[in-house]
Protein backbone atom coordinates (compact mmCIF):
# COMPACT_ATOMS: atom_id res chain seq x y z
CA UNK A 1 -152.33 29.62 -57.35
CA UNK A 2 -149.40 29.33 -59.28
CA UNK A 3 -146.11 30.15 -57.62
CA UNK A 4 -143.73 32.57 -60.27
CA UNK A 5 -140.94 35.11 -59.20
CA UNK A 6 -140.96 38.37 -60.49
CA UNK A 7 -138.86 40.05 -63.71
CA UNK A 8 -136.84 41.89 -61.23
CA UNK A 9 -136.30 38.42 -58.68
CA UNK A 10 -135.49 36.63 -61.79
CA UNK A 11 -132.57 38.85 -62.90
CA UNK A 12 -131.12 38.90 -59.31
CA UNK A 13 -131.37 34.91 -59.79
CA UNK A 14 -129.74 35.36 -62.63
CA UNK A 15 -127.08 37.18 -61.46
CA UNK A 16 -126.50 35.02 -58.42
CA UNK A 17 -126.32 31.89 -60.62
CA UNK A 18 -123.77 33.58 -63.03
CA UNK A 19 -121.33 35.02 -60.36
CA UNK A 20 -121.47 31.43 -58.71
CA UNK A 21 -121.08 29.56 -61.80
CA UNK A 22 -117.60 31.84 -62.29
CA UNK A 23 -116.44 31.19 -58.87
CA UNK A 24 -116.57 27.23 -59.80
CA UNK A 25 -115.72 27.86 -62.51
CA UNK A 26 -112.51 29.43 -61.36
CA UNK A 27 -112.30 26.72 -58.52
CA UNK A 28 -111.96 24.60 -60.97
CA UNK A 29 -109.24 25.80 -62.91
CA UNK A 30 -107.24 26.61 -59.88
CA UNK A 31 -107.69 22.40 -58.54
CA UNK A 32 -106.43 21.52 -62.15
CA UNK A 33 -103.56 24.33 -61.99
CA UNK A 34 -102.72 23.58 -58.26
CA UNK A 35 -102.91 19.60 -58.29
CA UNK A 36 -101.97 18.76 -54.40
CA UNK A 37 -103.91 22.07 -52.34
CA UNK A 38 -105.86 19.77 -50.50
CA UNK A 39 -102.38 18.00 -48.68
CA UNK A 40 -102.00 21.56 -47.80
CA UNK A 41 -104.11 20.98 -44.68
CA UNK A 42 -102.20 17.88 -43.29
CA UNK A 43 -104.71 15.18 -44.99
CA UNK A 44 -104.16 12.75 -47.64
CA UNK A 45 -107.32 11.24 -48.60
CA UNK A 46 -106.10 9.81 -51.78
CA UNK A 47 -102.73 9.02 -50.67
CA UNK A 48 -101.25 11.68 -53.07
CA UNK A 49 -102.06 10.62 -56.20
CA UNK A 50 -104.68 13.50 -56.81
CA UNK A 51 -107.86 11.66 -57.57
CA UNK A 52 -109.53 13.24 -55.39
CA UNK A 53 -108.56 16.73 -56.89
CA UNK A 54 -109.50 15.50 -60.23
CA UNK A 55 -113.17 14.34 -59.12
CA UNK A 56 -113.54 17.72 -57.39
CA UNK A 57 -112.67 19.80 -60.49
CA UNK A 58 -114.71 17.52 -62.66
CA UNK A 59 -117.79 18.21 -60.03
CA UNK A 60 -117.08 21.98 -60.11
CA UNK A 61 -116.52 22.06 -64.17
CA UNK A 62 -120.41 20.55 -64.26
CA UNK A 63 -121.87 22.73 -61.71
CA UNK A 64 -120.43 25.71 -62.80
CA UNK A 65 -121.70 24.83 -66.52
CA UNK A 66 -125.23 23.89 -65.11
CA UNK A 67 -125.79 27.00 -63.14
CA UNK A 68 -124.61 28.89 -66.15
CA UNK A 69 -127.19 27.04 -68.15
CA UNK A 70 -129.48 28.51 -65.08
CA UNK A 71 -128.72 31.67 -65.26
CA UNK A 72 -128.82 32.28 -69.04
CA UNK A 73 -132.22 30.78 -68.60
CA UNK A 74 -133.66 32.83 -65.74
CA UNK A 75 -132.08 36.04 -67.75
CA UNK A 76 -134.13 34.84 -70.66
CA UNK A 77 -137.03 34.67 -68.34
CA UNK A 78 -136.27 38.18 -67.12
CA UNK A 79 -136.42 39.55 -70.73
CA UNK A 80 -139.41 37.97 -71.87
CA UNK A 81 -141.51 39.23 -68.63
CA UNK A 82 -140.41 42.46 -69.41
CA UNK A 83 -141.60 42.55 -73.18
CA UNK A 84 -144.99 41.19 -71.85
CA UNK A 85 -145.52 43.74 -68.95
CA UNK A 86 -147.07 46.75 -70.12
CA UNK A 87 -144.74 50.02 -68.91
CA UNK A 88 -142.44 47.87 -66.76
CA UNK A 89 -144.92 47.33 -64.32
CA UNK A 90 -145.15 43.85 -62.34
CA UNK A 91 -148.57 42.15 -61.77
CA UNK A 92 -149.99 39.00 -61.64
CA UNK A 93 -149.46 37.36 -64.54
């Protein structure tokens, strides 16, 4: 038995992986605006020089590009399901 998710679970996947990638996204844009947030909270684990802000936007940059890769993907996925499913109804395919 091979395990699939549905047209409709595959949009909703879709959509979940977009809005996520544009909250990294925007994550990452606010650690490059807003260089020392993190000292903020009383801690300086890179002594103030900001490394550590530049790794995390550079990790939030790539996942917020990967899970848009993801979600125009799964939205692909979506579409195609629904061009093979006769009268938009869900079986097993």
């Amino acid at each position: 038995m091979k395990w699939s998710i549905s047209r409709i679970g595959k949009r909703r996947l879709a959509t979940l992986e977009g809005v996520t990638s544009v909250i990294s996204a925007l994550l990452a844009l606010a650690t490059i605006v807003w260089k020392d947030w993190i000292e903020v909270f009383g801690i300086e684990p890179d002594n103030g020089d900001g490394s550590l802000e530049w790794l995390l936007a550079g990790c939030l940059a790539m996942i917020a590009g990967f899970l848009a890769l993801l979600a125009r993907r799964h939205r692909w996925q979506s579409r195609l399901l629904r061009e093979r499913t006769p009268y938009g109804l869900e079986g097993e395919m």
